[in-house]
PDB file of N, CA and C in Angstrom:
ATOM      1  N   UNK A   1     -92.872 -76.604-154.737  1.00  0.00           N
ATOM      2  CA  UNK A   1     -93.240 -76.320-153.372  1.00  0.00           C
ATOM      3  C   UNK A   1     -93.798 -74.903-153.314  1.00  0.00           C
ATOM      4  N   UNK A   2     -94.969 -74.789-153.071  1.00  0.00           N
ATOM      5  CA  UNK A   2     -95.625 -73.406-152.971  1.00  0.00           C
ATOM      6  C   UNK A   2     -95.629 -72.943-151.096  1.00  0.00           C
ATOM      7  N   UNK A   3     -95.837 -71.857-150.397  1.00  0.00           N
ATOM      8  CA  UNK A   3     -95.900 -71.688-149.144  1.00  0.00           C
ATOM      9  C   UNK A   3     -96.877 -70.149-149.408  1.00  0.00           C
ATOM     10  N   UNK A   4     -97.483 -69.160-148.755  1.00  0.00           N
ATOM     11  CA  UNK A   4     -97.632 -68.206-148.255  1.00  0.00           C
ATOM     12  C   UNK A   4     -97.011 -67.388-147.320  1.00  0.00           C
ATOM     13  N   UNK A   5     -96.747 -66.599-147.384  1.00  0.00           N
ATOM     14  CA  UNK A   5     -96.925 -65.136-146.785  1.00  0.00           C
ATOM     15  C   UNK A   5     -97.196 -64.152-146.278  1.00  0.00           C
ATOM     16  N   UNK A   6     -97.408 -63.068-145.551  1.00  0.00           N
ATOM     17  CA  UNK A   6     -98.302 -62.221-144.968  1.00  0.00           C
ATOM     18  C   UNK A   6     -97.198 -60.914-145.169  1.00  0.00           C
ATOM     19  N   UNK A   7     -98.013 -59.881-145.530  1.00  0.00           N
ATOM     20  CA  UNK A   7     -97.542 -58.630-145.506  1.00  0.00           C
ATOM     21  C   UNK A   7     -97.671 -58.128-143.631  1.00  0.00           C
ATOM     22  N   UNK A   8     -96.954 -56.950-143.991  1.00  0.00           N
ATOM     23  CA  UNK A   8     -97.227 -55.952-142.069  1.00  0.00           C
ATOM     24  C   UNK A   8     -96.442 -54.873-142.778  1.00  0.00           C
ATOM     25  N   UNK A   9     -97.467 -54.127-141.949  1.00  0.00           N
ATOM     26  CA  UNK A   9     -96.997 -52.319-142.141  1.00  0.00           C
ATOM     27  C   UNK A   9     -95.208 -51.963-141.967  1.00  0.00           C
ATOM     28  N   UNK A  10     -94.672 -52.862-141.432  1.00  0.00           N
ATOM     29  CA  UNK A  10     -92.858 -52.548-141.276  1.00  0.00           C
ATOM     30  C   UNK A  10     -92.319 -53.019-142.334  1.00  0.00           C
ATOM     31  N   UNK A  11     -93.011 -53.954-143.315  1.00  0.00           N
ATOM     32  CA  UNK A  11     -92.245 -54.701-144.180  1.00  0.00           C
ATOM     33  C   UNK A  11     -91.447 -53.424-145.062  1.00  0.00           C
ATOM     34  N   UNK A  12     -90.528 -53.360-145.207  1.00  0.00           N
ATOM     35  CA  UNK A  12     -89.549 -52.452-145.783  1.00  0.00           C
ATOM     36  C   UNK A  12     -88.799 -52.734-147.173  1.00  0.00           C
ATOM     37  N   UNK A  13     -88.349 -53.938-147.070  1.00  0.00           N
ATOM     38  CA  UNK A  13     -87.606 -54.755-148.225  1.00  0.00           C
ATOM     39  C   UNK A  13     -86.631 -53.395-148.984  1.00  0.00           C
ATOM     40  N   UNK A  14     -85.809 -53.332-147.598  1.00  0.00           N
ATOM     41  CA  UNK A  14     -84.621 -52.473-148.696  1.00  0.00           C
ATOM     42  C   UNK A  14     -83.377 -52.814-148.318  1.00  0.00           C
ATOM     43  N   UNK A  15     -82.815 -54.445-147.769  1.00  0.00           N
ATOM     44  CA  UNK A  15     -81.923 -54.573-148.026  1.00  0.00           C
ATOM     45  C   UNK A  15     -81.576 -55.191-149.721  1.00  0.00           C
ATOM     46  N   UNK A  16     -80.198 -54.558-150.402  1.00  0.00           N
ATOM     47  CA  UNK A  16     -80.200 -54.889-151.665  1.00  0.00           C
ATOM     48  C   UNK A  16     -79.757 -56.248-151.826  1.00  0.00           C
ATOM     49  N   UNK A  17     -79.266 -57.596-151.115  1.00  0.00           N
ATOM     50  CA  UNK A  17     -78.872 -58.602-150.756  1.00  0.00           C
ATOM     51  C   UNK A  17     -78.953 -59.926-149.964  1.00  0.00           C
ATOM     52  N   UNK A  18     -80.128 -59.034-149.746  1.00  0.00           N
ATOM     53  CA  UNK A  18     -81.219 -60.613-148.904  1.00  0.00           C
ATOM     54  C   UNK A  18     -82.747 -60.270-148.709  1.00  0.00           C
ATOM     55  N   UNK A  19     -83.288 -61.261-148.887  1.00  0.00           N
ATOM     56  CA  UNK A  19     -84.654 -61.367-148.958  1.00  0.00           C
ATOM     57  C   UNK A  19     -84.954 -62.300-147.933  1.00  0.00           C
ATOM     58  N   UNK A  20     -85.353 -62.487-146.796  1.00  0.00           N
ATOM     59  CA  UNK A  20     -86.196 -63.103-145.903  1.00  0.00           C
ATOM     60  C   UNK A  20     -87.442 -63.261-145.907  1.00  0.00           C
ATOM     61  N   UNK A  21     -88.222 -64.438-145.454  1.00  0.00           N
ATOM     62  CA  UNK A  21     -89.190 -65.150-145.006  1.00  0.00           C
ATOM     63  C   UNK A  21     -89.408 -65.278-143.362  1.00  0.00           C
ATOM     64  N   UNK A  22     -90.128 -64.801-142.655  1.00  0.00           N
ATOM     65  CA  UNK A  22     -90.153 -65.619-141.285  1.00  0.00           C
ATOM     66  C   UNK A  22     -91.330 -66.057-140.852  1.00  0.00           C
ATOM     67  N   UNK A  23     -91.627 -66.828-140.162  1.00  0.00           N
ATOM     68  CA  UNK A  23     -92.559 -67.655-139.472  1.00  0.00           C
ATOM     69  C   UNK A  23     -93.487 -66.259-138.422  1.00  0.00           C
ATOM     70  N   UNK A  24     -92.498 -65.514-137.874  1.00  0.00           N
ATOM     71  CA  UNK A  24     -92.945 -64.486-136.540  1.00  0.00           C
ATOM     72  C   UNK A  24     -93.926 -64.084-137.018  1.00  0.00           C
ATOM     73  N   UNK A  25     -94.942 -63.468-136.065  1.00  0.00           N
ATOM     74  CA  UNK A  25     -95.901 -62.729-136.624  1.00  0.00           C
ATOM     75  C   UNK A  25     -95.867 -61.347-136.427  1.00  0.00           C
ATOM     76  N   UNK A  26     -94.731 -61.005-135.627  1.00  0.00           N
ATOM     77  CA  UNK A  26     -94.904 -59.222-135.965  1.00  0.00           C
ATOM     78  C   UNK A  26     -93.496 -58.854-136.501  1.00  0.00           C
ATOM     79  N   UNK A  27     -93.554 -57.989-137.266  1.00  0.00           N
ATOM     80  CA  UNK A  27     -92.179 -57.432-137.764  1.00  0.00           C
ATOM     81  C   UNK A  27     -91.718 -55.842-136.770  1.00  0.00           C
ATOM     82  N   UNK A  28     -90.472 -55.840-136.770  1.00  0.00           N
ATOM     83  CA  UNK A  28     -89.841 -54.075-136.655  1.00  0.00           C
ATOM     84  C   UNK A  28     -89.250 -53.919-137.934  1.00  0.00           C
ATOM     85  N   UNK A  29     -89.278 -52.253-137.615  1.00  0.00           N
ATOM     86  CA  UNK A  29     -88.805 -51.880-138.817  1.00  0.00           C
ATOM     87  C   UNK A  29     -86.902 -51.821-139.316  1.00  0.00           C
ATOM     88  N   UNK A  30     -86.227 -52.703-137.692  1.00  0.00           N
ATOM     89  CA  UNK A  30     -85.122 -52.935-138.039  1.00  0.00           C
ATOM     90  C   UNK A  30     -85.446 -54.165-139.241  1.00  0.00           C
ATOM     91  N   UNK A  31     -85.796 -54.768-139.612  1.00  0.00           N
ATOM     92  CA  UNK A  31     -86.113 -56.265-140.493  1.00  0.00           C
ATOM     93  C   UNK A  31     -86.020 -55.943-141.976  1.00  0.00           C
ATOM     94  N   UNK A  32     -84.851 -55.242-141.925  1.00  0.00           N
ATOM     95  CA  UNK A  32     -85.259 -54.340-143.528  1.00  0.00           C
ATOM     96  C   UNK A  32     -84.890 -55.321-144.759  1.00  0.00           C
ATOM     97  N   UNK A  33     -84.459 -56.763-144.373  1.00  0.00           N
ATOM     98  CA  UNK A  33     -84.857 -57.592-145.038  1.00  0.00           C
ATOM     99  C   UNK A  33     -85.738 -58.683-145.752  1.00  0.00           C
ATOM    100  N   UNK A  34     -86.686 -58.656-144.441  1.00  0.00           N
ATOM    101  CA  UNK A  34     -87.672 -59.492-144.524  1.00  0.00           C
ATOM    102  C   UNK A  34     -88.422 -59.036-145.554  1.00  0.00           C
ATOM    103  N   UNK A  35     -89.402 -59.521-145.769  1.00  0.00           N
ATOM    104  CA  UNK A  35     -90.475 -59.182-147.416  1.00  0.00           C
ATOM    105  C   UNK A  35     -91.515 -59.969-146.786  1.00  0.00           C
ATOM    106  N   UNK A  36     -91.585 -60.529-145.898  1.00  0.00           N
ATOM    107  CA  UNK A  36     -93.472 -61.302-145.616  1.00  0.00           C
ATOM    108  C   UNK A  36     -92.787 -61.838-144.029  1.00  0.00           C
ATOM    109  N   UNK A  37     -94.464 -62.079-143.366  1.00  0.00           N
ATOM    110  CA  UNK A  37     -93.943 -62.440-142.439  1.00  0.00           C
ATOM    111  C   UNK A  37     -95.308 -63.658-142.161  1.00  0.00           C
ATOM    112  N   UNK A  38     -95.282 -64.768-140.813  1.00  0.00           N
ATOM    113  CA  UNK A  38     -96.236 -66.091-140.870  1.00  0.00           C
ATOM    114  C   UNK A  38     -96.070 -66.686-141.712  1.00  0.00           C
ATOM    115  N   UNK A  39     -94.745 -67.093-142.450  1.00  0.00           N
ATOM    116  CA  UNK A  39     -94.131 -67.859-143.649  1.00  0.00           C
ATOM    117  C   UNK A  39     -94.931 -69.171-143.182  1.00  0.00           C
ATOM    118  N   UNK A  40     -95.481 -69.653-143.960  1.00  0.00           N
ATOM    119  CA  UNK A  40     -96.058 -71.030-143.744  1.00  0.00           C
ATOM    120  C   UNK A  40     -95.649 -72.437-144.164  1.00  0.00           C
ATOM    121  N   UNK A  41     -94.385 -72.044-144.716  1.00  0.00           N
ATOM    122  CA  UNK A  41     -93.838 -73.160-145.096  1.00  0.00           C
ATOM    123  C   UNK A  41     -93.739 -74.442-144.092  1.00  0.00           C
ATOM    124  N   UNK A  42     -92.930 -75.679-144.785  1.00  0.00           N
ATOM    125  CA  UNK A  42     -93.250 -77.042-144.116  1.00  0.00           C
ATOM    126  C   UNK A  42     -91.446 -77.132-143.380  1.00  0.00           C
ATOM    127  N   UNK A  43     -91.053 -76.895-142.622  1.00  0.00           N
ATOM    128  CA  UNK A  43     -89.574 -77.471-142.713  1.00  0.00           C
ATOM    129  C   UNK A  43     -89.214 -78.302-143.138  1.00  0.00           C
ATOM    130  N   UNK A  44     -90.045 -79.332-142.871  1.00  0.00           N
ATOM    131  CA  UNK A  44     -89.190 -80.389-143.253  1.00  0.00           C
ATOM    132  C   UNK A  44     -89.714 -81.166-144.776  1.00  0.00           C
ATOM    133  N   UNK A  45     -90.264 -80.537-145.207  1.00  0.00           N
ATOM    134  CA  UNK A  45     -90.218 -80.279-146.785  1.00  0.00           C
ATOM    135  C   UNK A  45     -89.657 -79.649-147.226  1.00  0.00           C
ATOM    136  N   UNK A  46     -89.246 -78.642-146.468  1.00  0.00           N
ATOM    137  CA  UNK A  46     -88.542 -77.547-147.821  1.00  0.00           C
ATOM    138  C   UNK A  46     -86.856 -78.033-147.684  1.00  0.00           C
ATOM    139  N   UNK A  47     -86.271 -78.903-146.342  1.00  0.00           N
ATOM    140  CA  UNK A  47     -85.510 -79.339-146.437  1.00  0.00           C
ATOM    141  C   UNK A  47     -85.225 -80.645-147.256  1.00  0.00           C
ATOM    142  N   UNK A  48     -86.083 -81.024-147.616  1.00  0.00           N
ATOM    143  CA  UNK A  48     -86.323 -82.389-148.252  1.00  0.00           C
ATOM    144  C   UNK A  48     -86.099 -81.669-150.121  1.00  0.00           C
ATOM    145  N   UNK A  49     -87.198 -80.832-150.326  1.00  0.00           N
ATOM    146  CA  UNK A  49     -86.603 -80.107-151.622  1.00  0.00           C
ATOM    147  C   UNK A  49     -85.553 -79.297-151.363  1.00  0.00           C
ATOM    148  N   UNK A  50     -84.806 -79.032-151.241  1.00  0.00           N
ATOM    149  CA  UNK A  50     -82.887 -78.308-150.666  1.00  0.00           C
ATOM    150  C   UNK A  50     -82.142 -79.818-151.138  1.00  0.00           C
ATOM    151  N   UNK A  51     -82.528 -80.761-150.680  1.00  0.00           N
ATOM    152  CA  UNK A  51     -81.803 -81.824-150.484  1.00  0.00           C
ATOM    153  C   UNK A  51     -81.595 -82.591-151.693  1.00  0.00           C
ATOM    154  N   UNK A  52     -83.184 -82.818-152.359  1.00  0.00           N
ATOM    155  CA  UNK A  52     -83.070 -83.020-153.965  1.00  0.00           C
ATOM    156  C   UNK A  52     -83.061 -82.364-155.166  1.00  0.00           C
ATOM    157  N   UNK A  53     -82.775 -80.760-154.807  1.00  0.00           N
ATOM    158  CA  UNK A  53     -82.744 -79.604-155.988  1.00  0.00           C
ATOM    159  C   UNK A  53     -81.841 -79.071-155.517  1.00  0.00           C
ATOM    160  N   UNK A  54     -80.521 -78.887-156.475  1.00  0.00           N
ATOM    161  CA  UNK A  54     -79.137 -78.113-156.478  1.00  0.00           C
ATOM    162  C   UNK A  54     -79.760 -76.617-156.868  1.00  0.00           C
ATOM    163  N   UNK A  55     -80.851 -76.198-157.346  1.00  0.00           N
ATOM    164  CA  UNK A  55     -80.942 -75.014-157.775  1.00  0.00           C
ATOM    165  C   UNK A  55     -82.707 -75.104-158.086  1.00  0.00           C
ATOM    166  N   UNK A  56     -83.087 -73.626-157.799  1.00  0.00           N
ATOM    167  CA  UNK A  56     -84.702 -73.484-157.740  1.00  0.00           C
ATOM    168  C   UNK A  56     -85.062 -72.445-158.618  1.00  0.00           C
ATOM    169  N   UNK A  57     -86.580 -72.082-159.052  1.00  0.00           N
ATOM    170  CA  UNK A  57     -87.030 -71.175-159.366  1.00  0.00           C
ATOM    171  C   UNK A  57     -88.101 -70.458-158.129  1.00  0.00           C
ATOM    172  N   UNK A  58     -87.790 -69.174-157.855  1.00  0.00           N
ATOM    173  CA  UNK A  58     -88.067 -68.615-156.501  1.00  0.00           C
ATOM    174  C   UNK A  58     -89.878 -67.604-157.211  1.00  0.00           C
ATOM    175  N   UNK A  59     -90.595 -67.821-157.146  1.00  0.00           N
ATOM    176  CA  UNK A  59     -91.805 -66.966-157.813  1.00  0.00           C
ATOM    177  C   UNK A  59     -92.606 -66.364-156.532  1.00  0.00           C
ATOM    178  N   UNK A  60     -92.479 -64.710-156.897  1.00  0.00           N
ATOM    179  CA  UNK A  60     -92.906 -63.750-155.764  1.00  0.00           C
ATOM    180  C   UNK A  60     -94.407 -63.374-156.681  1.00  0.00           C
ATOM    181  N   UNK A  61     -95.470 -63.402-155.594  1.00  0.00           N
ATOM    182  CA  UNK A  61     -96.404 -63.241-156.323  1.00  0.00           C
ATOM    183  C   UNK A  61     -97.363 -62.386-155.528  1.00  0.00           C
ATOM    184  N   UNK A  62     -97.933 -60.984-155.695  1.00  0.00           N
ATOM    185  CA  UNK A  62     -98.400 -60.011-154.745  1.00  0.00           C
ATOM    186  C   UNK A  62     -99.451 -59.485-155.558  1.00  0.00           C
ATOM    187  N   UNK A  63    -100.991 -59.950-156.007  1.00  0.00           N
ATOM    188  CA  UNK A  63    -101.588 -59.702-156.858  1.00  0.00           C
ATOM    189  C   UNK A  63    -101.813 -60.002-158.160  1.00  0.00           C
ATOM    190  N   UNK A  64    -101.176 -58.991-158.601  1.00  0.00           N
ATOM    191  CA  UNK A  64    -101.264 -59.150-160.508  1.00  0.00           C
ATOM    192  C   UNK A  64     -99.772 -59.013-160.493  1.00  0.00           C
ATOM    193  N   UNK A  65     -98.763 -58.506-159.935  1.00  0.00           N
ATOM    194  CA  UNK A  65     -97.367 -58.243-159.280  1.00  0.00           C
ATOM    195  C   UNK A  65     -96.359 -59.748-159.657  1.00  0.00           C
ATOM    196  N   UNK A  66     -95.461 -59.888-160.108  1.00  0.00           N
ATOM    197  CA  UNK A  66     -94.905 -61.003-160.134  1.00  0.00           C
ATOM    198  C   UNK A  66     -93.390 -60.952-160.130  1.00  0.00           C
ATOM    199  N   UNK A  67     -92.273 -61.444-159.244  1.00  0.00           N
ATOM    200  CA  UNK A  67     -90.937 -61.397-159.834  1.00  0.00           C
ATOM    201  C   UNK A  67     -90.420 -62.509-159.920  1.00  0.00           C
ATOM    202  N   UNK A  68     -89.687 -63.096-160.689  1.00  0.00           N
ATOM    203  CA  UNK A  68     -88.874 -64.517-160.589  1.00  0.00           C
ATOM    204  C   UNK A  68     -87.349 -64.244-159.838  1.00  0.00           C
ATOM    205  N   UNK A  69     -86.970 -65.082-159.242  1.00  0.00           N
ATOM    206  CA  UNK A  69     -85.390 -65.538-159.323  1.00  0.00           C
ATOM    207  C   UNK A  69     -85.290 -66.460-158.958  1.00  0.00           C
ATOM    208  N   UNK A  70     -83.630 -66.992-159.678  1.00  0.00           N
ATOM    209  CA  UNK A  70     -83.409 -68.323-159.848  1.00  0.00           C
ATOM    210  C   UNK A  70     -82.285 -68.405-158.696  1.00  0.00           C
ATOM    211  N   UNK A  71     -82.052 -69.441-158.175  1.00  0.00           N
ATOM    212  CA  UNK A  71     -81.384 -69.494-157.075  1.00  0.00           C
ATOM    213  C   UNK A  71     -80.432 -71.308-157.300  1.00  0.00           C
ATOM    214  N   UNK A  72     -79.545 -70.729-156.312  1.00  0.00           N
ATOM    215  CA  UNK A  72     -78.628 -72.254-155.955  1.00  0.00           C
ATOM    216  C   UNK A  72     -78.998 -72.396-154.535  1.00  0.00           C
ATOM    217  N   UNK A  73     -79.476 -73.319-153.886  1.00  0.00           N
ATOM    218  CA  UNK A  73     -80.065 -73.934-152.697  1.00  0.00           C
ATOM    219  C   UNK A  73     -78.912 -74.538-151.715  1.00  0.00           C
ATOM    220  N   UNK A  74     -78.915 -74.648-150.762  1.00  0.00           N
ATOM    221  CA  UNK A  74     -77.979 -74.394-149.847  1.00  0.00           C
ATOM    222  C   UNK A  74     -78.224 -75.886-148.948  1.00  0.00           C
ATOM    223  N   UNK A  75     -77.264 -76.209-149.318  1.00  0.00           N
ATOM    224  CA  UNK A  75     -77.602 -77.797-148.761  1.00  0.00           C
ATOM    225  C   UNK A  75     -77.570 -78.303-147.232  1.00  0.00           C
ATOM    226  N   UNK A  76     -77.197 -77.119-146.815  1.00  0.00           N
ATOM    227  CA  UNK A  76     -77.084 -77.284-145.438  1.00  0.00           C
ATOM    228  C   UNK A  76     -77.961 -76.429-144.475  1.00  0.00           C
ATOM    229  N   UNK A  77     -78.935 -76.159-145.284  1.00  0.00           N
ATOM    230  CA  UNK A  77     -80.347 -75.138-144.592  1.00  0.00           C
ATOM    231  C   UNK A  77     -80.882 -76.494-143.685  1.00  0.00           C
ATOM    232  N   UNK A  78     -81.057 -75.670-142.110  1.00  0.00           N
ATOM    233  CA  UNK A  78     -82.085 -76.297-141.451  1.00  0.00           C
ATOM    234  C   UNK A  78     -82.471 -75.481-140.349  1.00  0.00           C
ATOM    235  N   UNK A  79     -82.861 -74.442-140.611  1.00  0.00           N
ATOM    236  CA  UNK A  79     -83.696 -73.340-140.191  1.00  0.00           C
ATOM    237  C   UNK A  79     -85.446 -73.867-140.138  1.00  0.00           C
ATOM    238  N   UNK A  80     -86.108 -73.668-138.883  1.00  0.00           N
ATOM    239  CA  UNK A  80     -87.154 -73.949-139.441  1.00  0.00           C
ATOM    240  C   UNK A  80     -88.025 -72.721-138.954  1.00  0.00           C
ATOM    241  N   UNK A  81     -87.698 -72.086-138.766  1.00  0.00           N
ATOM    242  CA  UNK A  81     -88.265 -70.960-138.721  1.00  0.00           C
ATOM    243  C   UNK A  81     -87.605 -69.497-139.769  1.00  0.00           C
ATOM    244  N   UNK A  82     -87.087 -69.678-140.184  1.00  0.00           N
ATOM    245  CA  UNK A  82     -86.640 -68.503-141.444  1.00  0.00           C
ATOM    246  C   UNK A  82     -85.989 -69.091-142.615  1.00  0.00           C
ATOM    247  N   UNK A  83     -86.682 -68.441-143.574  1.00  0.00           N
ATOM    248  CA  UNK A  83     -85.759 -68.847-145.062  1.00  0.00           C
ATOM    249  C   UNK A  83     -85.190 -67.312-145.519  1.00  0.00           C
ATOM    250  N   UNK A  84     -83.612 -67.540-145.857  1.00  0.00           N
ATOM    251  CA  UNK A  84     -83.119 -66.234-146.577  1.00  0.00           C
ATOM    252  C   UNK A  84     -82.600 -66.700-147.999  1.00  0.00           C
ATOM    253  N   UNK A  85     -82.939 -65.564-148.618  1.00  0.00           N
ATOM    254  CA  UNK A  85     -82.110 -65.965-150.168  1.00  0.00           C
ATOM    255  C   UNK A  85     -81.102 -64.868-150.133  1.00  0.00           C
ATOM    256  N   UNK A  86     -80.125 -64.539-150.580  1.00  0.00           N
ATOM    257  CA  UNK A  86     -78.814 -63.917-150.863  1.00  0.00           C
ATOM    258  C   UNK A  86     -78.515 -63.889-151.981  1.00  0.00           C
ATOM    259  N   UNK A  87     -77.931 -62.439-152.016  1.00  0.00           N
ATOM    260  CA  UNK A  87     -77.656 -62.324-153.135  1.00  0.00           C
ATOM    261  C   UNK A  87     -76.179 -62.242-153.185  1.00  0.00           C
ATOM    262  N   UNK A  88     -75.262 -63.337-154.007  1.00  0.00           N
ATOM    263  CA  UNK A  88     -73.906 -63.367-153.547  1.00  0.00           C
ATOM    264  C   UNK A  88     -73.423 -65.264-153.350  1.00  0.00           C
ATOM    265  N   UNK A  89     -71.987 -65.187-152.668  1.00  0.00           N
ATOM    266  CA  UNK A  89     -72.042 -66.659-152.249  1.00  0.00           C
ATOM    267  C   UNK A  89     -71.997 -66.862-150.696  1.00  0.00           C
ATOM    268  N   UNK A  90     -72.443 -65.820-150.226  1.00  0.00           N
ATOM    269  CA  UNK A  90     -72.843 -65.910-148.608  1.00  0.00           C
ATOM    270  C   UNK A  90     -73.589 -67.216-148.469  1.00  0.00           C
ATOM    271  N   UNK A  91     -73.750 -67.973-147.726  1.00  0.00           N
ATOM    272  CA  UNK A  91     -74.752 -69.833-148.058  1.00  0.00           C
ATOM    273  C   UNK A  91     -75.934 -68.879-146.299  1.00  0.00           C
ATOM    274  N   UNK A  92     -76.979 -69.221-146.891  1.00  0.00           N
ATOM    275  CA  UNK A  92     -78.131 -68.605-146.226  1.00  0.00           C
ATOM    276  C   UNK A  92     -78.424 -69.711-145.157  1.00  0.00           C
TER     277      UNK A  92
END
């Protein structure tokens, strides 16, 4: 499942324990989790892959820029407007 992203001048990304996605289109600079914002994902696909993958490979891709992480998927996501990953056993 691939989706896009959008950068904004608030994007901060300095919480050390969660990484957010949101749908919104403007960020503050309280959002010090978020990392992109106009997430374009499908809900009800990405709940559909949650549902048949116990665990994912997460690929951040910003240019020539690349980070992986591997994740355990949260079976009870039905957010359709934000995805969080955590770092920990907090269930997102």
């Amino acid at each position: 499942m691939r989706f896009r992203i959008y950068g904004h001048e608030n994007v901060r990304a300095l919480h050390k324990n969660t990484i957010e996605f949101t749908k919104d289109d403007f960020l503050s600079v309280n959002g010090d989790c978020i990392v992109g914002i106009k997430a374009e994902f499908d809900p009800v696909k990405l709940k559909e892959f949650v549902k048949n993958h116990k665990f994912c490979k997460i690929s951040l891709r910003v240019g020539a820029w690349e980070d992986i992480m591997y994740a355990k998927t949260n079976s009870d996501f039905e957010d359709a407007h934000e995805l969080v990953i955590r770092l920990g056993e907090f269930p997102s």
